[in-house]
Each structure stands twice: as C-alpha cells, then as structure tokens.
Protein backbone atom coordinates (compact mmCIF):
# COMPACT_ATOMS: atom_id res chain seq x y z
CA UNK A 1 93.75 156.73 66.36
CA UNK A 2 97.21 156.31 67.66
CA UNK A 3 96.30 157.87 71.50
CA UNK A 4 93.31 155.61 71.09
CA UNK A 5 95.36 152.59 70.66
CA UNK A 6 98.01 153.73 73.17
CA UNK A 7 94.77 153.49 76.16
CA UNK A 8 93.41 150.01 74.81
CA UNK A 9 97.04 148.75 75.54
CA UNK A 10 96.97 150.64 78.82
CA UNK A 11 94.18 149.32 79.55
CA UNK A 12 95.41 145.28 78.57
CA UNK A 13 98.54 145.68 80.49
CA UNK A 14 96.24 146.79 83.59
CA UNK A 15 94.04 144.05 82.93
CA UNK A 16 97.01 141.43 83.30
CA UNK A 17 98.86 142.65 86.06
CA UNK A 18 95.58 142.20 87.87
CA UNK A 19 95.08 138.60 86.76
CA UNK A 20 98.43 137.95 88.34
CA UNK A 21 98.55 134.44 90.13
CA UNK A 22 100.63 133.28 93.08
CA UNK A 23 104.15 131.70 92.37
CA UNK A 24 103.65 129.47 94.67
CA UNK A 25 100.76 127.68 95.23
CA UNK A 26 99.23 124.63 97.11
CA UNK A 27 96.73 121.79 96.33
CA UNK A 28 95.51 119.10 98.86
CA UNK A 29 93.24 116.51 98.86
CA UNK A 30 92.58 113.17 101.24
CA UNK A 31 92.99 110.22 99.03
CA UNK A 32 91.69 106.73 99.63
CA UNK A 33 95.12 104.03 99.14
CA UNK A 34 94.22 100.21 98.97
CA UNK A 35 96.58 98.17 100.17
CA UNK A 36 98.63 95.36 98.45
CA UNK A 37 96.40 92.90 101.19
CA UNK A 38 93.29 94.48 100.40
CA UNK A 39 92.83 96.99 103.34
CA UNK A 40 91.71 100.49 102.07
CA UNK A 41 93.44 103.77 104.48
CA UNK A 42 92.57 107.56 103.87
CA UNK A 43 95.58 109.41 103.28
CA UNK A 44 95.60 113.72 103.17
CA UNK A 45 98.07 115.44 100.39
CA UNK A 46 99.64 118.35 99.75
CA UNK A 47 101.04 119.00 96.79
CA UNK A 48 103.32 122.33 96.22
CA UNK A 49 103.64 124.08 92.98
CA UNK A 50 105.83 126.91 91.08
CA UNK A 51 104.49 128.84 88.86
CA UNK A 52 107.13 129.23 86.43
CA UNK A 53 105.40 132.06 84.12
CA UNK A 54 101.86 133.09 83.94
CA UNK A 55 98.80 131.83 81.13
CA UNK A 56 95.61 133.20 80.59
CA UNK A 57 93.80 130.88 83.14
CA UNK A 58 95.27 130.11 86.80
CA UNK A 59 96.40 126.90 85.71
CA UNK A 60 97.99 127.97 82.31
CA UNK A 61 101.56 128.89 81.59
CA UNK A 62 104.35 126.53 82.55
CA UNK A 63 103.70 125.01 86.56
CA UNK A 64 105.92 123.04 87.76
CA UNK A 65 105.14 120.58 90.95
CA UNK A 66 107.74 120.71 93.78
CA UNK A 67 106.98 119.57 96.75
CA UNK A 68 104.59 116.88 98.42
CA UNK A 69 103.12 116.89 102.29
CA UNK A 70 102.13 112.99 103.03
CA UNK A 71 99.70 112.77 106.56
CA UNK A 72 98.51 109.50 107.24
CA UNK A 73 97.35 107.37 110.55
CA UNK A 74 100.55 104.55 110.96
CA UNK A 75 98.35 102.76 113.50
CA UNK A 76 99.53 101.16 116.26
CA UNK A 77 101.94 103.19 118.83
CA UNK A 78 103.37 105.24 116.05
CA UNK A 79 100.07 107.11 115.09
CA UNK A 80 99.80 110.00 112.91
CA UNK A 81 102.65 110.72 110.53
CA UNK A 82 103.22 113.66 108.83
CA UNK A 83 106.30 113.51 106.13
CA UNK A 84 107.30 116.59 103.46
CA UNK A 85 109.44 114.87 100.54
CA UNK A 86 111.45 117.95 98.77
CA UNK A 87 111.04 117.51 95.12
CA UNK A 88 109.29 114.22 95.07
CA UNK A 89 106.14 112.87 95.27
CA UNK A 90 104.66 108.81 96.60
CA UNK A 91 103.42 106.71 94.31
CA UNK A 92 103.30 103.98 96.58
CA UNK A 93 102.30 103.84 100.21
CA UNK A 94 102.52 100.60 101.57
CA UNK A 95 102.71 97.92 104.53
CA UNK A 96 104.96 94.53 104.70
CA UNK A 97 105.08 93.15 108.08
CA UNK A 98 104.39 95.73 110.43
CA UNK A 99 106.87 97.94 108.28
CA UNK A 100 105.70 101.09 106.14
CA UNK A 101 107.10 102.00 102.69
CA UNK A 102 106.90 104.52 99.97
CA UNK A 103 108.07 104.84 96.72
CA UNK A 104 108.84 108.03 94.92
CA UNK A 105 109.27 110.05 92.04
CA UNK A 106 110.26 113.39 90.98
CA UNK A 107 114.35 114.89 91.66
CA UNK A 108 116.19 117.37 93.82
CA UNK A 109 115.69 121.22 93.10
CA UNK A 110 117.46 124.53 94.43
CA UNK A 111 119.95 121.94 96.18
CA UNK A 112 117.02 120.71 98.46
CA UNK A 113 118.80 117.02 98.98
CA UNK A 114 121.51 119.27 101.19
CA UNK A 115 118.38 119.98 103.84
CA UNK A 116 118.81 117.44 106.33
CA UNK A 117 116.73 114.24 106.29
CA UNK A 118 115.05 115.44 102.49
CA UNK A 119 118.23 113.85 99.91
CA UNK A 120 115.82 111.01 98.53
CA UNK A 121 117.86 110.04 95.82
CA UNK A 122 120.12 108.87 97.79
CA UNK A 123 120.23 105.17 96.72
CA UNK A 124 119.20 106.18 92.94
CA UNK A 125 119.00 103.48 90.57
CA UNK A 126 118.25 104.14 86.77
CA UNK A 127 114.94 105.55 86.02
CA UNK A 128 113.34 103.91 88.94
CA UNK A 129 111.28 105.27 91.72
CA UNK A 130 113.52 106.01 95.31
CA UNK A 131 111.81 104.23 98.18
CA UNK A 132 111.99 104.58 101.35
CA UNK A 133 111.04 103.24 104.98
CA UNK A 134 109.41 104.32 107.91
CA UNK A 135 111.29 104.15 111.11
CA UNK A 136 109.80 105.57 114.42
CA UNK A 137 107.65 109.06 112.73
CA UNK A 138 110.10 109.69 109.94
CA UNK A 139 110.93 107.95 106.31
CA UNK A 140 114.56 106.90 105.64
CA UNK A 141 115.54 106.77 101.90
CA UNK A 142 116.24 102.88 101.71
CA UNK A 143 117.75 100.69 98.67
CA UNK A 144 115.57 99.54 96.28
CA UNK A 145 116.85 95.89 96.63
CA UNK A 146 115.00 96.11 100.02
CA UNK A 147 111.45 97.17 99.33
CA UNK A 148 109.60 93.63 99.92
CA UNK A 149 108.60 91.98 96.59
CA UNK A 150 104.88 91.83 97.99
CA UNK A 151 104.42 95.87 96.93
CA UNK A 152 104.23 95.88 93.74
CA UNK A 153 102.46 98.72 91.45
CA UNK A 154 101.50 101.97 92.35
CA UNK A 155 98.40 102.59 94.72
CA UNK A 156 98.56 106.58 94.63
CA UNK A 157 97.45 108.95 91.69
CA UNK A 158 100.42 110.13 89.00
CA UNK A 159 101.43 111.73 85.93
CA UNK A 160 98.56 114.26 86.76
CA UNK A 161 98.80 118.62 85.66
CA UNK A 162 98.37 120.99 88.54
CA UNK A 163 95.02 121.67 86.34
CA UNK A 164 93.76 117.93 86.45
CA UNK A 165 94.96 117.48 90.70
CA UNK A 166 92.94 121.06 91.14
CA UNK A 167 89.49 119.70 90.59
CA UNK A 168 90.31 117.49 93.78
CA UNK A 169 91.21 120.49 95.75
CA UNK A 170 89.91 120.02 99.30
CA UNK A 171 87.90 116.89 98.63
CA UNK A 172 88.18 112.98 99.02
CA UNK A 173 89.37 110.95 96.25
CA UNK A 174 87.88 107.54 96.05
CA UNK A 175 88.63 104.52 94.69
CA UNK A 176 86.08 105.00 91.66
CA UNK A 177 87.57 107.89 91.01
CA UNK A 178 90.97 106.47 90.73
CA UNK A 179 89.45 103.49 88.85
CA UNK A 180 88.27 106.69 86.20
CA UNK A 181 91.85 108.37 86.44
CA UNK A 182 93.82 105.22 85.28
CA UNK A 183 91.90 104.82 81.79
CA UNK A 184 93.17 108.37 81.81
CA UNK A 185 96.54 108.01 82.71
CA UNK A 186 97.39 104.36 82.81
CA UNK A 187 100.02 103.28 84.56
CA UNK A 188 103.54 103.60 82.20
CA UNK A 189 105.69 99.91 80.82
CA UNK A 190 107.94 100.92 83.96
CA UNK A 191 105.38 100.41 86.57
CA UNK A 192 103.57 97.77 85.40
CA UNK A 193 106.62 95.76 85.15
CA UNK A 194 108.55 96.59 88.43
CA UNK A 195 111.80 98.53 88.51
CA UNK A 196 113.00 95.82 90.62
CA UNK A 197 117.01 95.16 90.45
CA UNK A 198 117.75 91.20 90.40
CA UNK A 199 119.57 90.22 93.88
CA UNK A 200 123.25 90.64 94.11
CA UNK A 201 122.46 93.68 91.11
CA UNK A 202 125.46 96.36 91.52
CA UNK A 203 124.21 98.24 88.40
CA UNK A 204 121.13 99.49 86.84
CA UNK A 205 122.20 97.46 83.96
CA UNK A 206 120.72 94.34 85.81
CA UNK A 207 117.15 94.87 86.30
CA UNK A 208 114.84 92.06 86.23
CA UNK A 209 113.34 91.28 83.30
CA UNK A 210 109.51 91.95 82.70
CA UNK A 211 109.06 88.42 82.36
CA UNK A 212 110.64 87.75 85.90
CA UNK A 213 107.90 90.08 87.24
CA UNK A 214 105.17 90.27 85.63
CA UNK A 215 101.91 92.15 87.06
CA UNK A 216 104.34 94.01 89.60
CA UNK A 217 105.89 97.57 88.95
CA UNK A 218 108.31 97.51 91.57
C-alpha cells in the first residue's frame, strides 16, 4: 500500500511539472478607441505578464501584468507609432489639437523608471493616472495640469485579469464589446469624476471637486 502510494505521487508530481506554464507571457489584441470628437481609430496591444506562481489552469495562480506595447497610426507626417510603457498600461488615448495624449496606470517594477525614456511617474500626483504627450514618434511623461480638459474618461479597456484580456487574444475588440465589458467592470468614482488638479494646484490635496467636473474622469 505504501509503494503504491509512493508511484501515485510520482506520478502527480510528473503530471505537474509537465503542466508547467511560461513566466512570462504575452497577450495582444487590436482594439477599436473612440475619440472624445467622435472619430473611432484601431489601435494593436500588447500586454506582458509574470507569472508569479503556477494554478491548475494557465491562467490560475497569482499573474501579475507588467508591461504594455501601444501601435497605433498618428496620421499625418508622423505615421505609425509604436510605444512600450514599463509597468503601465493607457487608459486613455487621445487627440486635442493636432496633439496626442495618453493616460496611464500601473507603477515602476525591478527599477524599470531608471531605463531611459520609460520613468512615467515622473510628474505623479495622488492616485491619479500619469499622462503623457506625444512629441515627434515618442511619448513624454507630461504634468497632469496639462492634459486638455476636452479628454475626459477613459476610452481603452481596464481593471481586466490576464484570464478575462485572454479571450481577446489575437482578435479585434469592438465597440459592442466594450459597451458589454463596462457593465462588467464599470468605470471606478476616480474616473468618472476626473483626477484633474484645480489650476495653480501644488499638492494632491487640491483636486477639483466632483462637482467642478462632472461626467469627466480626468
């Protein structure tokens, strides 16, 4: 009985070790963003993931998402631009005249803000989302006080697990489907009321009030 129960266990640990995932791991998707003037652009994702330790399925155990890969056309003689944002993620890809903005969440990792051009926390304020700019092919982390009051609430898809983003993998995200996502995961009190500092603000003590801003989330 014992030498019996000695090969079942031999057998389960073999079993595992061959049901091992990957670390690291990618998903992408191309994701249809309407703009705050109506306009509707396809934009491709990638998001990066660690796979802290392992679960029974390949998108159990505890995953953790890292890094995001934004590709999108910029139009005019810019063109295609391809950004990766070290520990963050947009949640806002927008245009105010002529100019291109994001806003983003998430926090340095592994001391990723010391790679150069990737430290987008560098104008952090409180618990809001880091913006910044487009200038020539690359984003520039920006102050908040500057993202134009026109952009407002967040056009891209959030809060999801690496297990919810995965049955996007490879395909195009629509509208609709976005529509379907936000009765999911609707937006939080912090984005429907903009994280937006009031002008002359030094602090993140002097946000705007909801009031000030309401239907906007940043």
């Amino acid at each position: 009985m014992k030498r019996r129960a000695l090969l079942l266990a031999a057998a389960s640990t073999s079993l595992l070790s061959g049901c091992l995932y990957d670390r690291w791991f990618d998903l992408e998707w191309d994701e249809e963003v309407q703009l705050h003037d109506g306009r509707v652009i396809v934009v491709h994702l990638k998001r990066s993931y660690e796979r802290l330790n392992q679960g029974f399925t390949r998108y159990g155990g505890t995953i953790i998402s890292r890094d995001t890969t934004l590709t999108f056309d910029a139009g005019g003689t810019t063109g295609k631009v391809t950004q990766l944002f070290k520990g963050f993620g947009p949640s806002l890809l927008d245009q105010h005249e002529g100019a291109w903005y994001v806003t983003l969440r998430g926090g340095s990792y592994y001391r990723s803000q010391e790679i150069p051009g990737q430290d987008w926390g560098r104008y952090a304020w409180g618990d809001c989302d880091e913006v910044a700019k487009l200038v020539g092919t690359q984003f520039v982390p920006i102050r908040i006080h500057d993202l134009p009051r026109a952009l407002r609430e967040p056009n891209m898809l959030l809060y999801g697990t690496a297990a919810e983003y995965a049955q996007f993998h490879e395909l195009r995200i629509s509208l609709k489907n976005k529509e379907a996502w936000l009765v999911k995961h609707p937006l939080s009190y912090g984005h429907i009321n903009t994280c937006r500092p009031r002008e002359g603000a030094t602090s993140p003590t002097a946000l705007s009030a909801p009031a000030q801003e309401t239907g906007s989330s940043k």
